[in-house]
Protein backbone atom coordinates (compact mmCIF):
# COMPACT_ATOMS: atom_id res chain seq x y z
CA UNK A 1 100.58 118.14 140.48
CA UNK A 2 97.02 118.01 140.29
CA UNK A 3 95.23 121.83 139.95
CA UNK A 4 91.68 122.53 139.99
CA UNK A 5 91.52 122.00 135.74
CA UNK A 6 92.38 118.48 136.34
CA UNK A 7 89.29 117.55 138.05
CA UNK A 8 86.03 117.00 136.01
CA UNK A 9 82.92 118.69 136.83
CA UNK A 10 79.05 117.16 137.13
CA UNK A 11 77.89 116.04 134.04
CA UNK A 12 81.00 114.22 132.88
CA UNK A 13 79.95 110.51 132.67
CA UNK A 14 83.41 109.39 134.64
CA UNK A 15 81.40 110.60 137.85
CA UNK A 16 77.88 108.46 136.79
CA UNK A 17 80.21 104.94 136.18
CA UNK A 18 81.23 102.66 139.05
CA UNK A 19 85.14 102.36 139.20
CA UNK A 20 87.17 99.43 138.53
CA UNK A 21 88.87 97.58 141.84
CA UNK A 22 92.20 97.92 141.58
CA UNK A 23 94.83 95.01 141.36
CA UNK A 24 97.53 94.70 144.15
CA UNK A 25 100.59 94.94 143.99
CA UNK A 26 99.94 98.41 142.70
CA UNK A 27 101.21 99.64 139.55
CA UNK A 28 103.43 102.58 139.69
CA UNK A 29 100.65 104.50 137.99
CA UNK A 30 98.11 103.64 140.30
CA UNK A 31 100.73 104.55 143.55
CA UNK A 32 101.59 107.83 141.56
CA UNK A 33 97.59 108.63 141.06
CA UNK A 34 97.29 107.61 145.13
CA UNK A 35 100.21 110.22 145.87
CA UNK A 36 99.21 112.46 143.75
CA UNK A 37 95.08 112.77 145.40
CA UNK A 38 96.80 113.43 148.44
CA UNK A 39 99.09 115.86 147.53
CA UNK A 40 96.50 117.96 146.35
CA UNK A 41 94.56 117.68 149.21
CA UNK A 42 97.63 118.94 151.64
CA UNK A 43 98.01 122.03 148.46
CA UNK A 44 94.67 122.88 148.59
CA UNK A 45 94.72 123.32 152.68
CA UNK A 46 97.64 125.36 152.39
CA UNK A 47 96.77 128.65 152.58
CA UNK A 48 99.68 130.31 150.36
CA UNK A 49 99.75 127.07 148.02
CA UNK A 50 96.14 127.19 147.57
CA UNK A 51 95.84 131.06 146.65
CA UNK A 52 99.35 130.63 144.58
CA UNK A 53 97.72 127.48 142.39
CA UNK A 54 93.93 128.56 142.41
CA UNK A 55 92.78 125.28 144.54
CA UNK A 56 89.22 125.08 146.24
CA UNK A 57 90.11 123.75 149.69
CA UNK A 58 89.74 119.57 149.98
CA UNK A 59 89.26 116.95 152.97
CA UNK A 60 88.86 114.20 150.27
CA UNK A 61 88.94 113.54 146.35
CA UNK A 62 88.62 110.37 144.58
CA UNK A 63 90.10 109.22 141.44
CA UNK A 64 86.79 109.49 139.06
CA UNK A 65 87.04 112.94 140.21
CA UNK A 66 90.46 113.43 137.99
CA UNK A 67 89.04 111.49 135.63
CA UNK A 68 89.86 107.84 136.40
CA UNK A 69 88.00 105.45 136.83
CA UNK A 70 89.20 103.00 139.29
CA UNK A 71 88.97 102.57 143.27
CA UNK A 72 90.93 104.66 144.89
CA UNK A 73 90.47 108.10 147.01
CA UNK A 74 92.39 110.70 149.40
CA UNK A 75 91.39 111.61 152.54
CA UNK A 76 92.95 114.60 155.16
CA UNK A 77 90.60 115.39 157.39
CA UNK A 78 90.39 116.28 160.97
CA UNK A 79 89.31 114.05 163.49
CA UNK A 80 86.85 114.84 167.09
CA UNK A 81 90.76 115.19 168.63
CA UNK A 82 91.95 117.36 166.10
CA UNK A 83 94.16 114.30 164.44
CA UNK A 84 94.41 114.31 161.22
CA UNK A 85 92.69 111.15 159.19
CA UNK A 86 95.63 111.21 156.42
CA UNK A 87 95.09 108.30 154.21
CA UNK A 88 95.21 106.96 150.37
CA UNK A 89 92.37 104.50 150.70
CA UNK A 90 92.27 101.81 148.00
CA UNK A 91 89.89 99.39 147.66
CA UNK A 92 87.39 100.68 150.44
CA UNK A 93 84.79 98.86 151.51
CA UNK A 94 82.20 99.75 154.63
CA UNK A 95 81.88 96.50 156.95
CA UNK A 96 79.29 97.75 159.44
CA UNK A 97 77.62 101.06 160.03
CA UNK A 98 75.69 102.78 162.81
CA UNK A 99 71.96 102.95 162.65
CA UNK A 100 72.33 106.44 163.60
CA UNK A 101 72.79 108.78 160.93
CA UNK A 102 74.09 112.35 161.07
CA UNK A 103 74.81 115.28 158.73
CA UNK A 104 76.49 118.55 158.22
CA UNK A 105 74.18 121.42 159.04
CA UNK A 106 75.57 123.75 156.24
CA UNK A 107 75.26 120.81 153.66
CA UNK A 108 77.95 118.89 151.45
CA UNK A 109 80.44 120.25 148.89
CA UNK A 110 82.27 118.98 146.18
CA UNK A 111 84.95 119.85 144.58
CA UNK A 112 83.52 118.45 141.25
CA UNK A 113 80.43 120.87 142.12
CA UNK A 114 81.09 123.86 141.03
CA UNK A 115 77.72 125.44 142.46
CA UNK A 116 76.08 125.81 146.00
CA UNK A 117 73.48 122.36 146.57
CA UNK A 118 71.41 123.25 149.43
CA UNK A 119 69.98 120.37 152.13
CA UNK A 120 70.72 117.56 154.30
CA UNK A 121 72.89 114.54 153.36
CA UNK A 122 72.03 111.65 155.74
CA UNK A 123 75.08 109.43 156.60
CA UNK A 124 75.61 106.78 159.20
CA UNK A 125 77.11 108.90 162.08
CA UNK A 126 80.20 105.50 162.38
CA UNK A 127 81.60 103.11 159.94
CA UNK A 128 84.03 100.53 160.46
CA UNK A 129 86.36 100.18 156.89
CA UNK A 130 88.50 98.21 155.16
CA UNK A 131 90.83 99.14 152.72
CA UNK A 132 94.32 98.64 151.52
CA UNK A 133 97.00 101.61 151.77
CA UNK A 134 99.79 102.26 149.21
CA UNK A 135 102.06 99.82 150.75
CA UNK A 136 99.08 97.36 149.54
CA UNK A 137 98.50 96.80 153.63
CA UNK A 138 95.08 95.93 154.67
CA UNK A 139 93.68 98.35 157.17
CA UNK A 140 90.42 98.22 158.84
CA UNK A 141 89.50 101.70 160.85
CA UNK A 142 86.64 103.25 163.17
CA UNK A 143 85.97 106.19 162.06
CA UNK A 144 82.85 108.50 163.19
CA UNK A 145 81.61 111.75 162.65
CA UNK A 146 83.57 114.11 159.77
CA UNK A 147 86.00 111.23 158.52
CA UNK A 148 82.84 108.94 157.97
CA UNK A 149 81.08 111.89 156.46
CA UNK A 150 84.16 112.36 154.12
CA UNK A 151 85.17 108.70 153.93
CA UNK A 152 81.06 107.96 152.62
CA UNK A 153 81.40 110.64 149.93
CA UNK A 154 84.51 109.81 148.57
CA UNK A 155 83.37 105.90 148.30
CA UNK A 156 80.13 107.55 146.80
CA UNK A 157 82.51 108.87 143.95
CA UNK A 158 83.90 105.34 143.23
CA UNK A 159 80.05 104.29 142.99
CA UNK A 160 79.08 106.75 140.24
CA UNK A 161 76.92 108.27 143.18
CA UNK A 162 77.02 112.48 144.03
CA UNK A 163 76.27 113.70 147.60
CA UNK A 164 72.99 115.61 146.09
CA UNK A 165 71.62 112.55 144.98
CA UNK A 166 71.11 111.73 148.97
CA UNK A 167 68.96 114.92 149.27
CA UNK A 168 65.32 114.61 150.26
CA UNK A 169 64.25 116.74 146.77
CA UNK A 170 60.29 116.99 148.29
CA UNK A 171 62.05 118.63 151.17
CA UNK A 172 66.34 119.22 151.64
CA UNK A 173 66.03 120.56 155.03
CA UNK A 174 63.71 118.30 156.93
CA UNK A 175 65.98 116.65 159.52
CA UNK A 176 66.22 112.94 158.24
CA UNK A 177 64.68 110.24 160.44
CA UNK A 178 67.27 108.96 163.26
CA UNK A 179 69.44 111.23 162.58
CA UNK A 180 70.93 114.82 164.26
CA UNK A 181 73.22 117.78 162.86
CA UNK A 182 76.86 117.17 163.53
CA UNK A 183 77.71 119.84 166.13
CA UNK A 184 80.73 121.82 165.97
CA UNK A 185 80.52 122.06 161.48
């Protein structure tokens, strides 16, 4: 089980280097590491397992954040019709994007970021994936609004790339061009 001194924090190089692909089939190690990302995540939004273990609360977490360095992230995150988006993505790539971009108004955290980052990450508001699940299926998925928010950050993470690093430093809270808050965050 994966606890909150299993994942690395800035600074460690792991989250600066671009992960490795991953071969399918799978290895049992790398199903085990998929498993195991997305166990945490359904710990760390359980209330009594979250205050019993000590976890920050999670909609996503990528495998360079636990220290390995290859291509594969958890996601469990709500959806605009209260679904959730429950999904070991391996593999991800982002085949087309919307021009318009959005953001969350209170700002992006991390569970690798152990302090507050204030200011606007720009995103493109839908993305259309592809990936392969831990079956080693090839899915492709619309998603738009939180899940792209979350889905973009964790495929930051297998890019050596933080959220803060998409933050206008001259000026974090100056709405981005074509872009608009995502209500309702």
């Amino acid at each position: 089980m994966i606890l909150m001194k299993d994942i690395i924090r800035e600074g460690h190089e792991t989250l600066r280097i671009k992960a490795s692909e991953v071969s399918l089939p799978l290895s049992d190690e790398h199903k085990k590491l998929g498993e195991e990302l997305l166990e945490f995540l359904e710990n760390s939004q359980d209330e009594e397992l979250a205050e019993k273990y000590g976890l920050r609360s999670g909609i996503g977490i990528a495998a360079p954040q636990v220290n390995k360095s290859v291509r594969i992230f958890a996601l469990l995150v709500p959806n605009d019709q209260g679904d959730l988006v429950r999904e070991v993505v391996i593999n991800p790539k982002i085949v087309s994007h919307s021009v318009e971009e959005t953001y969350l108004p209170g700002g992006e955290g991390c569970l690798s970021v152990d302090r507050d980052v204030p200011g606007y990450v720009p995103r493109p508001q839908r993305i259309t994936v592809k990936f392969f699940n831990l079956d080693g299926e090839e899915k492709k998925m619309r998603l738009k609004n939180l899940p792209a928010i979350a889905f973009q950050h964790e495929l930051d993470h297998l890019n050596g790339v933080m959220f803060y690093d998409h933050i206008n430093e001259k000026a974090p809270f100056e709405q981005p061009a074509n872009s608009h808050p995502l209500e309702g965050e």
